[in-house]
PDB file of N, CA and C in Angstrom:
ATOM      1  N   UNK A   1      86.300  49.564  31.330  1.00  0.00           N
ATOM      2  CA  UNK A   1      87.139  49.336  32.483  1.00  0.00           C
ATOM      3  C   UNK A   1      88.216  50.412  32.592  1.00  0.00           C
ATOM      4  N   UNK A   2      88.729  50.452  31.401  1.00  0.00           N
ATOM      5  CA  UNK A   2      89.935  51.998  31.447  1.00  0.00           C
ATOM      6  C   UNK A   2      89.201  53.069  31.932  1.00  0.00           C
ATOM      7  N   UNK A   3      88.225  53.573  31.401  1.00  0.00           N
ATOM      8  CA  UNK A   3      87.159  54.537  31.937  1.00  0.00           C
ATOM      9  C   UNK A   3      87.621  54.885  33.831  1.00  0.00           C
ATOM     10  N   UNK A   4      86.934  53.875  34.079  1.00  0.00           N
ATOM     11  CA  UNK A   4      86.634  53.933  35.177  1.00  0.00           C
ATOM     12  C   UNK A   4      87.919  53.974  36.158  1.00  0.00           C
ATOM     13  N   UNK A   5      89.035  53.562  35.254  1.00  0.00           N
ATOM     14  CA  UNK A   5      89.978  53.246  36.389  1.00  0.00           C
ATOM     15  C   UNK A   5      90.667  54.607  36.359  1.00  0.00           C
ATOM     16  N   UNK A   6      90.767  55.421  34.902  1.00  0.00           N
ATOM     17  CA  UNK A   6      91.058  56.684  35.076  1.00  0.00           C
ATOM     18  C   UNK A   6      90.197  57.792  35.766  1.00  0.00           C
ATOM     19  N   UNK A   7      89.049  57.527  35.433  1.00  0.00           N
ATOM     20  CA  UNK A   7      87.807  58.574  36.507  1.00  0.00           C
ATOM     21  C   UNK A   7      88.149  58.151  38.183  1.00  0.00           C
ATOM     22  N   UNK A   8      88.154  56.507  38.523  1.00  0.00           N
ATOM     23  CA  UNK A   8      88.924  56.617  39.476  1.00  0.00           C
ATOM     24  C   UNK A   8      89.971  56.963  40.493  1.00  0.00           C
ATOM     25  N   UNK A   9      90.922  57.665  39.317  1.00  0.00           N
ATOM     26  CA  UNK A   9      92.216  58.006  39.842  1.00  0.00           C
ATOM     27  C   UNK A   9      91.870  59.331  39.286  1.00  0.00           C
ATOM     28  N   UNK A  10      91.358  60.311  38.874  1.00  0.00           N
ATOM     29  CA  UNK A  10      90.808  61.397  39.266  1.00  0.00           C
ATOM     30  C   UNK A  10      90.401  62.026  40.072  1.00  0.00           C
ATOM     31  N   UNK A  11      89.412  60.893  40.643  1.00  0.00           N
ATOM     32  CA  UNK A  11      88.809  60.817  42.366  1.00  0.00           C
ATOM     33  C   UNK A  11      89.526  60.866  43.503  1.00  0.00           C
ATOM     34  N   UNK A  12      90.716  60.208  42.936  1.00  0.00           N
ATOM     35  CA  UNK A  12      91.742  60.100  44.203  1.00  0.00           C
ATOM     36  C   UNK A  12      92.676  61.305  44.161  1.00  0.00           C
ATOM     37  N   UNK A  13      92.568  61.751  42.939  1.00  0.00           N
ATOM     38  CA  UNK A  13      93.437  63.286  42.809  1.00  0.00           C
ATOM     39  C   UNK A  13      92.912  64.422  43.455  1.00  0.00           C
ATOM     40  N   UNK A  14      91.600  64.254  43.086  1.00  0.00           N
ATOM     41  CA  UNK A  14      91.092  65.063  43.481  1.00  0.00           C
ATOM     42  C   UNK A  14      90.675  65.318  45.216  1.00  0.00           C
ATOM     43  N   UNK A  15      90.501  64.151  45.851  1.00  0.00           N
ATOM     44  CA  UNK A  15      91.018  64.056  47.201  1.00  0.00           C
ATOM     45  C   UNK A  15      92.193  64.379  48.038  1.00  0.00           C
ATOM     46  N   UNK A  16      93.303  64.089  46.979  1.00  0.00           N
ATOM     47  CA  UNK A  16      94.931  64.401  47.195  1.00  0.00           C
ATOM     48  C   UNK A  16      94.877  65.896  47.516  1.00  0.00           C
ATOM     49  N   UNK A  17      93.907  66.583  46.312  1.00  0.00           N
ATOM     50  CA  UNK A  17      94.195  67.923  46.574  1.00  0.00           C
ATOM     51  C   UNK A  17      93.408  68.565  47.513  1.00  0.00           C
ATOM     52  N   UNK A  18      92.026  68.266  47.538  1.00  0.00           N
ATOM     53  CA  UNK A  18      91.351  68.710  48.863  1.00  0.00           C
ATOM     54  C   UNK A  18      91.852  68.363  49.962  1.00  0.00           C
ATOM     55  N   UNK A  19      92.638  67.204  50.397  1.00  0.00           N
ATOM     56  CA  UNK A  19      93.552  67.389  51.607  1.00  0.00           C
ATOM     57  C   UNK A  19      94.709  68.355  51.628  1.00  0.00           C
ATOM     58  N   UNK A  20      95.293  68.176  50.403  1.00  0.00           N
ATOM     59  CA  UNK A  20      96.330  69.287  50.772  1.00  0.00           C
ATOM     60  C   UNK A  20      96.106  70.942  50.570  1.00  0.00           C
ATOM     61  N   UNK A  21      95.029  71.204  49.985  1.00  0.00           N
ATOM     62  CA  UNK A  21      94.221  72.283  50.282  1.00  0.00           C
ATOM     63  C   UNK A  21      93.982  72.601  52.060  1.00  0.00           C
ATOM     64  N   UNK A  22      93.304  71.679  52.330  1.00  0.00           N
ATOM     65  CA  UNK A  22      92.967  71.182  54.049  1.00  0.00           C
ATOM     66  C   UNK A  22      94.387  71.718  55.020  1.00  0.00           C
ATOM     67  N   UNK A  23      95.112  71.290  54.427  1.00  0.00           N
ATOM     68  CA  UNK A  23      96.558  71.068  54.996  1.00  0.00           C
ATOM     69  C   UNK A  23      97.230  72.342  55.054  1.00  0.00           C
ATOM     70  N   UNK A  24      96.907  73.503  53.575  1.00  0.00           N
ATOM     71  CA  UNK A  24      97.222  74.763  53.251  1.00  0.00           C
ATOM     72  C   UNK A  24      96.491  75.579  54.442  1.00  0.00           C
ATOM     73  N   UNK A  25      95.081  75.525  55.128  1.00  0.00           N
ATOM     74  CA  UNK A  25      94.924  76.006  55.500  1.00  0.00           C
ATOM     75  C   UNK A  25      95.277  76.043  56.813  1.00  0.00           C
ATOM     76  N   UNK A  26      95.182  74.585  57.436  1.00  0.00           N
ATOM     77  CA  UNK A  26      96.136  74.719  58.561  1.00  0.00           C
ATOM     78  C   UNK A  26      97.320  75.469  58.844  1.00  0.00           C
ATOM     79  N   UNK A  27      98.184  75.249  57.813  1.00  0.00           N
ATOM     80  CA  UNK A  27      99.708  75.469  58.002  1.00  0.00           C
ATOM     81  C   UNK A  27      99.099  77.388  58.451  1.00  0.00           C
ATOM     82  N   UNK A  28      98.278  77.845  57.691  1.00  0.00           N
ATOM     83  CA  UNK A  28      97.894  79.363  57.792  1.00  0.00           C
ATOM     84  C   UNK A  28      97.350  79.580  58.747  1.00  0.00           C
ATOM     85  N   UNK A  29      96.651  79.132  59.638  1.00  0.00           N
ATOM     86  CA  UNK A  29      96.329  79.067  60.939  1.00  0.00           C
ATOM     87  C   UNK A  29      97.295  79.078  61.735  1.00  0.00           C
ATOM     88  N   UNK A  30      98.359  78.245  61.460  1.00  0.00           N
ATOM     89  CA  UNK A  30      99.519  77.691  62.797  1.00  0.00           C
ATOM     90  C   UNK A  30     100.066  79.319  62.274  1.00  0.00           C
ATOM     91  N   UNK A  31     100.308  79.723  61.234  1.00  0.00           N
ATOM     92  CA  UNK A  31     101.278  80.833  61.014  1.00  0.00           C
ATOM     93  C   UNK A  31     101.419  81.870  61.549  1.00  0.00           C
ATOM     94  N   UNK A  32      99.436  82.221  61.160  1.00  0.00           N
ATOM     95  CA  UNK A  32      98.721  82.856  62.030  1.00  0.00           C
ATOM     96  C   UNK A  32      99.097  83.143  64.101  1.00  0.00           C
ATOM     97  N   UNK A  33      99.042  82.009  64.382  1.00  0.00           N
ATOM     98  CA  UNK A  33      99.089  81.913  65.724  1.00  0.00           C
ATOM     99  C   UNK A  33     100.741  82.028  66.191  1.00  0.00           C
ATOM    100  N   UNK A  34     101.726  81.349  65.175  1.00  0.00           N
ATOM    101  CA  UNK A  34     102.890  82.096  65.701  1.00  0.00           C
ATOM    102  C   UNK A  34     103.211  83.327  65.366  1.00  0.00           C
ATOM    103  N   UNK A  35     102.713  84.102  64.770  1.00  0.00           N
ATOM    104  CA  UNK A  35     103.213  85.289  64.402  1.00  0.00           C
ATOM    105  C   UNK A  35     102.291  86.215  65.613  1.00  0.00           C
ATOM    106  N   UNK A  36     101.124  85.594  65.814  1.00  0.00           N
ATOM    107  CA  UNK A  36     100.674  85.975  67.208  1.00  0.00           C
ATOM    108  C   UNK A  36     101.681  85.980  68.129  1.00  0.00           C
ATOM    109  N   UNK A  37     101.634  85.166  68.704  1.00  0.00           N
ATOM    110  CA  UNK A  37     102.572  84.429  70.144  1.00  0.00           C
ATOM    111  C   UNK A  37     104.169  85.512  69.559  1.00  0.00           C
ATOM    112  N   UNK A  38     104.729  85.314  68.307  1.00  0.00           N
ATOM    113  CA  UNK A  38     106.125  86.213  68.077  1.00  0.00           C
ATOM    114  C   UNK A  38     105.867  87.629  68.686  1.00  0.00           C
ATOM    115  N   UNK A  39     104.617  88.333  68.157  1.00  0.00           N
ATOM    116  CA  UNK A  39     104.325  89.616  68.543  1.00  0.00           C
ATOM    117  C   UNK A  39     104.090  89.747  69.738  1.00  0.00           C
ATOM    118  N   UNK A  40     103.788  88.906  70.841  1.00  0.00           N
ATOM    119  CA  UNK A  40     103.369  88.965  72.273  1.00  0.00           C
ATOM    120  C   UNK A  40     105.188  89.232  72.811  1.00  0.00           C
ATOM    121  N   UNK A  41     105.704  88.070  71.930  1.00  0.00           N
ATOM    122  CA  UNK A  41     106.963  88.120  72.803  1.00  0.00           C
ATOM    123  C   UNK A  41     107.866  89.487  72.724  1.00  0.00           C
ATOM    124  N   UNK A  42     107.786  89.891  71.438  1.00  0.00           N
ATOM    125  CA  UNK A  42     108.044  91.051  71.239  1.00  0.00           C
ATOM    126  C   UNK A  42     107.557  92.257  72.053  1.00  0.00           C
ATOM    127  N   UNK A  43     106.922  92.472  72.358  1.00  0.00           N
ATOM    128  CA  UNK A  43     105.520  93.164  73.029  1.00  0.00           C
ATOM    129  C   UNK A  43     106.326  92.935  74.405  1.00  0.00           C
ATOM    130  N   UNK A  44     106.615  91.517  75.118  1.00  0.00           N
ATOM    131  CA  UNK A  44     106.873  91.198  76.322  1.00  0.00           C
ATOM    132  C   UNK A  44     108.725  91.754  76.811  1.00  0.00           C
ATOM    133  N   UNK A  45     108.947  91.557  75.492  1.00  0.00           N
ATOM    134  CA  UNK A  45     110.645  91.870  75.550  1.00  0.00           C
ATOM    135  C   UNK A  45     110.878  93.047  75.727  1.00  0.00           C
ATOM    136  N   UNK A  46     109.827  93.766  75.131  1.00  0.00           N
ATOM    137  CA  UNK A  46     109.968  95.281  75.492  1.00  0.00           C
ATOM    138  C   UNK A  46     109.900  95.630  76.309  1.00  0.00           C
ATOM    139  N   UNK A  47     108.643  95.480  77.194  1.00  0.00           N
ATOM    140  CA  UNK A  47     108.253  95.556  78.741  1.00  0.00           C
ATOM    141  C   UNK A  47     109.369  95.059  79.849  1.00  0.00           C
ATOM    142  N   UNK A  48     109.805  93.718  79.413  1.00  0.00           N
ATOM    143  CA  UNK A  48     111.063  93.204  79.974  1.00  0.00           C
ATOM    144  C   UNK A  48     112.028  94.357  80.030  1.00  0.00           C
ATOM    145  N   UNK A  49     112.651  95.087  79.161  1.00  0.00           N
ATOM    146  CA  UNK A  49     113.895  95.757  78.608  1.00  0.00           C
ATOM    147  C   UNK A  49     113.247  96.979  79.857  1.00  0.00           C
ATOM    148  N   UNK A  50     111.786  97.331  79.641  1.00  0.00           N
ATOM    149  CA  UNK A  50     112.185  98.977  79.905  1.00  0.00           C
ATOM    150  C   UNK A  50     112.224  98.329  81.889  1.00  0.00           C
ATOM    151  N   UNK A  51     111.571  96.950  82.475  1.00  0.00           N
ATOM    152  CA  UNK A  51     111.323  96.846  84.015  1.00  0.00           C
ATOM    153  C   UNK A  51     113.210  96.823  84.329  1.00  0.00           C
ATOM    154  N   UNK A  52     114.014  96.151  83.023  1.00  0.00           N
ATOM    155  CA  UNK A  52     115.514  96.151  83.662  1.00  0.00           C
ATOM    156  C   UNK A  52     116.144  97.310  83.441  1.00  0.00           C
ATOM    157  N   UNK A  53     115.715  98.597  82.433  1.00  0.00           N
ATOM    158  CA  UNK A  53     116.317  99.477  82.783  1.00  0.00           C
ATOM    159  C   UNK A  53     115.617 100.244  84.026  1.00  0.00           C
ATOM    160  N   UNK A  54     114.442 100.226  84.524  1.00  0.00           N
ATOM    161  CA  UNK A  54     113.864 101.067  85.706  1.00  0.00           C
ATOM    162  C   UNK A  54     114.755 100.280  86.987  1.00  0.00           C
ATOM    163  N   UNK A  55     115.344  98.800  87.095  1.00  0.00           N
ATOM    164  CA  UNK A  55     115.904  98.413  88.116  1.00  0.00           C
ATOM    165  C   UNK A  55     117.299  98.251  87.836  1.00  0.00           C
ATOM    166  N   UNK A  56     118.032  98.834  86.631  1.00  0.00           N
ATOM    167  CA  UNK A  56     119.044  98.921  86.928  1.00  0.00           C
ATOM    168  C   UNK A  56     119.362 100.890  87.213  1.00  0.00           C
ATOM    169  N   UNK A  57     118.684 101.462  86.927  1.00  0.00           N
ATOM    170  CA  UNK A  57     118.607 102.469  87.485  1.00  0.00           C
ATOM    171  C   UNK A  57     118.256 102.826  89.089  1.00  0.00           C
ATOM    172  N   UNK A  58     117.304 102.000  89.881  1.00  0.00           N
ATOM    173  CA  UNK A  58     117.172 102.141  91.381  1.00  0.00           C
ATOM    174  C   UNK A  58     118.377 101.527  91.709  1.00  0.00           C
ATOM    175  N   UNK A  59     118.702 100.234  91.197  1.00  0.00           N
ATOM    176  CA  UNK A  59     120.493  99.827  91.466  1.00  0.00           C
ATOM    177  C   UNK A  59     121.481 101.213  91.555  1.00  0.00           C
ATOM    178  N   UNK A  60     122.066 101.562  90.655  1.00  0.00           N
ATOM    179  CA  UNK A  60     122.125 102.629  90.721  1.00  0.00           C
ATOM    180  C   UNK A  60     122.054 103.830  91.664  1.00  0.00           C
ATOM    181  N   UNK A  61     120.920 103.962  91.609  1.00  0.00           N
ATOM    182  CA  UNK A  61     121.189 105.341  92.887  1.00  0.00           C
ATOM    183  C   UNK A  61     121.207 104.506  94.090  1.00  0.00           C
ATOM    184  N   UNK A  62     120.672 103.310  95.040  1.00  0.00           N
ATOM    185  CA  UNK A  62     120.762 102.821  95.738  1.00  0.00           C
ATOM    186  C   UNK A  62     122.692 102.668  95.834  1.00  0.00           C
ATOM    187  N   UNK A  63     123.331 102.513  94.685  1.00  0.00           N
ATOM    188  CA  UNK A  63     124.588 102.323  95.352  1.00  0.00           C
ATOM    189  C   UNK A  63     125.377 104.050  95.250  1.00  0.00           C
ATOM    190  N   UNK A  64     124.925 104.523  94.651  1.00  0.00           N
ATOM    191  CA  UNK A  64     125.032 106.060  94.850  1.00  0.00           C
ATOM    192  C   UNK A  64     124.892 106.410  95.700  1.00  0.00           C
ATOM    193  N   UNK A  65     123.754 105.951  96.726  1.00  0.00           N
ATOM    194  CA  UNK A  65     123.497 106.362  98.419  1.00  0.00           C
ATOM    195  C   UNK A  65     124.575 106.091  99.133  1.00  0.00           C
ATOM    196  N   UNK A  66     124.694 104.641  98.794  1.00  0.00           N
ATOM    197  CA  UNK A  66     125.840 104.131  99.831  1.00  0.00           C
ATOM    198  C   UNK A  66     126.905 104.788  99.592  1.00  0.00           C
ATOM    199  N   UNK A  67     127.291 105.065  98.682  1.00  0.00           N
ATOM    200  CA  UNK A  67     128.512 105.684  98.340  1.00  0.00           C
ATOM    201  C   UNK A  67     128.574 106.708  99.137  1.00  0.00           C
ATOM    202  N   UNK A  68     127.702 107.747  98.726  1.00  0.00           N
ATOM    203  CA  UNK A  68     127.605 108.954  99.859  1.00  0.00           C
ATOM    204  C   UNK A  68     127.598 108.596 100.903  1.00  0.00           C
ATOM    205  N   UNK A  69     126.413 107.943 101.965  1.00  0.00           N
ATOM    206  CA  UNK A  69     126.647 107.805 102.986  1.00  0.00           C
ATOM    207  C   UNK A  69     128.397 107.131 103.857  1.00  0.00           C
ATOM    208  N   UNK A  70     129.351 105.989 102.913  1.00  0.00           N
ATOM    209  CA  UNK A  70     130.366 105.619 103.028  1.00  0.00           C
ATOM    210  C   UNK A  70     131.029 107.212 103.347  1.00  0.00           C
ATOM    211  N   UNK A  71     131.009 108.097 102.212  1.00  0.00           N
ATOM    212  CA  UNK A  71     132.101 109.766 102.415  1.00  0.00           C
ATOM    213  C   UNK A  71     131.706 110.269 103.522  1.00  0.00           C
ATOM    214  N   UNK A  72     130.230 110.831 103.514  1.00  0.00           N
ATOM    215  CA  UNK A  72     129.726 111.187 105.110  1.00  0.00           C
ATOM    216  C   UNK A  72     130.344 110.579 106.064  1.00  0.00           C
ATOM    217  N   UNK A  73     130.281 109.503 106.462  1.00  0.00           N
ATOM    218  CA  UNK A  73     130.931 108.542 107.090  1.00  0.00           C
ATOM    219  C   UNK A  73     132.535 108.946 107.780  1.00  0.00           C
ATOM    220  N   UNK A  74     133.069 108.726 106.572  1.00  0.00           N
ATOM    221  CA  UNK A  74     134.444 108.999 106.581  1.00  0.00           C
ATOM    222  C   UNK A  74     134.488 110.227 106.654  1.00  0.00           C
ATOM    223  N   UNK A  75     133.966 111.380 106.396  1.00  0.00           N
ATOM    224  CA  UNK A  75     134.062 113.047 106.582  1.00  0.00           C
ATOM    225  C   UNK A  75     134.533 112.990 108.202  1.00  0.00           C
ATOM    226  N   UNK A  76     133.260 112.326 108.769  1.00  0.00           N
ATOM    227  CA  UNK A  76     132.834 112.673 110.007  1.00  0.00           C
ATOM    228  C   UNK A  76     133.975 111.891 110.805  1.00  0.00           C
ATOM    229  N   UNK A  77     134.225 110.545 110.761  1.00  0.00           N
ATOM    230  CA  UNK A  77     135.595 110.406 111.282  1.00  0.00           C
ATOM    231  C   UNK A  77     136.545 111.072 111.435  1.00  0.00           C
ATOM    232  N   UNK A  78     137.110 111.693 110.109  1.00  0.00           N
ATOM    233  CA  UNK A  78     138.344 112.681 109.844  1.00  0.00           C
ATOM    234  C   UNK A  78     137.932 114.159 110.782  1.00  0.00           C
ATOM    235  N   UNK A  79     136.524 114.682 110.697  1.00  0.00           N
ATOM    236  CA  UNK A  79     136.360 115.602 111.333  1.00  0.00           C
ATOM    237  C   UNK A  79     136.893 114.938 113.295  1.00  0.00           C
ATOM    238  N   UNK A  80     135.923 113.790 113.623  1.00  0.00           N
ATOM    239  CA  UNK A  80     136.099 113.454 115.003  1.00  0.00           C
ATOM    240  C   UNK A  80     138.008 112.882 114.994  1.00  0.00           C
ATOM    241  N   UNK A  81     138.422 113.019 114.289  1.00  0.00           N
ATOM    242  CA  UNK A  81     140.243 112.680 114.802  1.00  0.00           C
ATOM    243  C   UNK A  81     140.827 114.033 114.468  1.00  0.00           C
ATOM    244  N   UNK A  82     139.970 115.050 113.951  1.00  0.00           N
ATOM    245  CA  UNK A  82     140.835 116.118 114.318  1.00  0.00           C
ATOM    246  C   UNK A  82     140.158 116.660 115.533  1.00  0.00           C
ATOM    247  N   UNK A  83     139.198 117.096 115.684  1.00  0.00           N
ATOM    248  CA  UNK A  83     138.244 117.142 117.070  1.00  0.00           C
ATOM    249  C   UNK A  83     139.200 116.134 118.439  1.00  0.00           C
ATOM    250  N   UNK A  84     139.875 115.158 118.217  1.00  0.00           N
ATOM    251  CA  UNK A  84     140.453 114.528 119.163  1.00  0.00           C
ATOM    252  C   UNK A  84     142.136 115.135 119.129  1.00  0.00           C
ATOM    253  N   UNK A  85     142.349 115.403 118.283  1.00  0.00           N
ATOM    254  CA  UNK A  85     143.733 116.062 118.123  1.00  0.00           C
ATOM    255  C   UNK A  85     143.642 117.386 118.522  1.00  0.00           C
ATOM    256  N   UNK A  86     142.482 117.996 118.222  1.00  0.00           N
ATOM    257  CA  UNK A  86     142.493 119.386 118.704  1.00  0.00           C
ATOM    258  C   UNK A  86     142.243 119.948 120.147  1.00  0.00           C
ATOM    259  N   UNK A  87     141.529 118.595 120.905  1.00  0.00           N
ATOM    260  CA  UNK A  87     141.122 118.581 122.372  1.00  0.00           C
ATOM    261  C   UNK A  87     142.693 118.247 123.266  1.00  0.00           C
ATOM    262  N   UNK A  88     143.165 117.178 122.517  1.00  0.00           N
ATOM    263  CA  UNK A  88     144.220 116.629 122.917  1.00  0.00           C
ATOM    264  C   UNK A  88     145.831 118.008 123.164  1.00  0.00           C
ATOM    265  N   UNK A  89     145.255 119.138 121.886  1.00  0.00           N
ATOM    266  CA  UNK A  89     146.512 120.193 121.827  1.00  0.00           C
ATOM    267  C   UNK A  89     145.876 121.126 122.979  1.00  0.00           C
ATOM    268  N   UNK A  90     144.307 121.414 123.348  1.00  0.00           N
ATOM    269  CA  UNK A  90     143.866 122.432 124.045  1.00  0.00           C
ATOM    270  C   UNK A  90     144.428 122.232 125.575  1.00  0.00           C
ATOM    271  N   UNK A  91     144.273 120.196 125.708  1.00  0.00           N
ATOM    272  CA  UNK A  91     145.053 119.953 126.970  1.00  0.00           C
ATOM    273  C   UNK A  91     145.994 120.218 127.058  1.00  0.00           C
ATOM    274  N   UNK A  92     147.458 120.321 126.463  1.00  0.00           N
ATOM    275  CA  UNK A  92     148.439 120.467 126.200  1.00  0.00           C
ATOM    276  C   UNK A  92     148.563 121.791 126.958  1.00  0.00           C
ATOM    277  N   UNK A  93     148.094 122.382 125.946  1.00  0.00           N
ATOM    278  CA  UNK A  93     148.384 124.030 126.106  1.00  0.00           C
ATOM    279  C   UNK A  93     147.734 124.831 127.594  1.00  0.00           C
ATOM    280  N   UNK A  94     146.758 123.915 128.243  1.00  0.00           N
ATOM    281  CA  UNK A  94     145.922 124.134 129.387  1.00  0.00           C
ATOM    282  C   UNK A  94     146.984 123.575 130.468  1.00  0.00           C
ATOM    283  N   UNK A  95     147.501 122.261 130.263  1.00  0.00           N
ATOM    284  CA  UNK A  95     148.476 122.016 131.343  1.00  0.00           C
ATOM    285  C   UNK A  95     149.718 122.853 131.330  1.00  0.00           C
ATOM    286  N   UNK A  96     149.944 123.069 130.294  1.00  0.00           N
ATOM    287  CA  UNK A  96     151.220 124.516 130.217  1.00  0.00           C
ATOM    288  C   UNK A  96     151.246 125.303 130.754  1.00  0.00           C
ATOM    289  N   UNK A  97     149.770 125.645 130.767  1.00  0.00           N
ATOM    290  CA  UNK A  97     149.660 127.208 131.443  1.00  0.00           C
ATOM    291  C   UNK A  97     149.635 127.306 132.677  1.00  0.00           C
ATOM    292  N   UNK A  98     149.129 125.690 133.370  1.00  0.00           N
ATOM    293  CA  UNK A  98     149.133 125.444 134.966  1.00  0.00           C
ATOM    294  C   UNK A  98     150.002 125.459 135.539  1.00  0.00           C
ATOM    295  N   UNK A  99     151.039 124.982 134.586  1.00  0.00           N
ATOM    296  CA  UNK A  99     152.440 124.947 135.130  1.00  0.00           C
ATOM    297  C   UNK A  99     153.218 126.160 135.254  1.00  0.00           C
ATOM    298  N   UNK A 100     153.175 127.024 134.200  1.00  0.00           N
ATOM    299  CA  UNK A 100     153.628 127.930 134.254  1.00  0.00           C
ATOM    300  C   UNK A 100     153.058 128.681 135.258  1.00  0.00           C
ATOM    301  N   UNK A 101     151.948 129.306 135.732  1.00  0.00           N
ATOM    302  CA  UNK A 101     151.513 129.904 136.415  1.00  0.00           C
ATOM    303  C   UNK A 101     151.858 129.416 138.056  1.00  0.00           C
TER     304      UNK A 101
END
């Protein structure tokens, strides 16, 4: 009867360990697959990093345009109020001369 009850509980050890053998290999599978999925993200973060530096760079010159176009802008004003100041002195000097004459 001892026999058997120790060969018995051998049996069951030995089950204990083929499951957790079972169990070893899973866990190496799952490991497997996150270290997959980690490297994708990695992989993805990169791609991420370089699409936000290509759009913070069109940001960038897009407000660089505006900028310029804003000075153009304003050039051309400052040019048209002296253009109005300078029409405004030619009258001046044109009615002067009417008069005088």
């Amino acid at each position: 009867m001892y026999k058997n009850t120790v060969h018995m509980h051998e049996i069951e050890q030995e089950g204990v360990i083929v499951k957790q053998k079972n169990r070893i290999e899973e866990l190496k599978q799952e490991k497997s697959e996150l270290g997959n999925v980690i490297k994708e993200q990695k992989e993805f973060n990169l791609l991420a990093m370089e699409e936000r530096v290509k759009f913070s760079n069109k940001l960038m010159n897009v407000e660089n345009e505006i900028r310029g176009i804003k000075r153009k802008i304003t050039e051309l004003g400052k040019k048209k109020e002296k253009k109005g100041v300078l029409d405004k002195l030619v009258r001046v000097i044109n009615e002067g001369r009417k008069n005088n004459l």
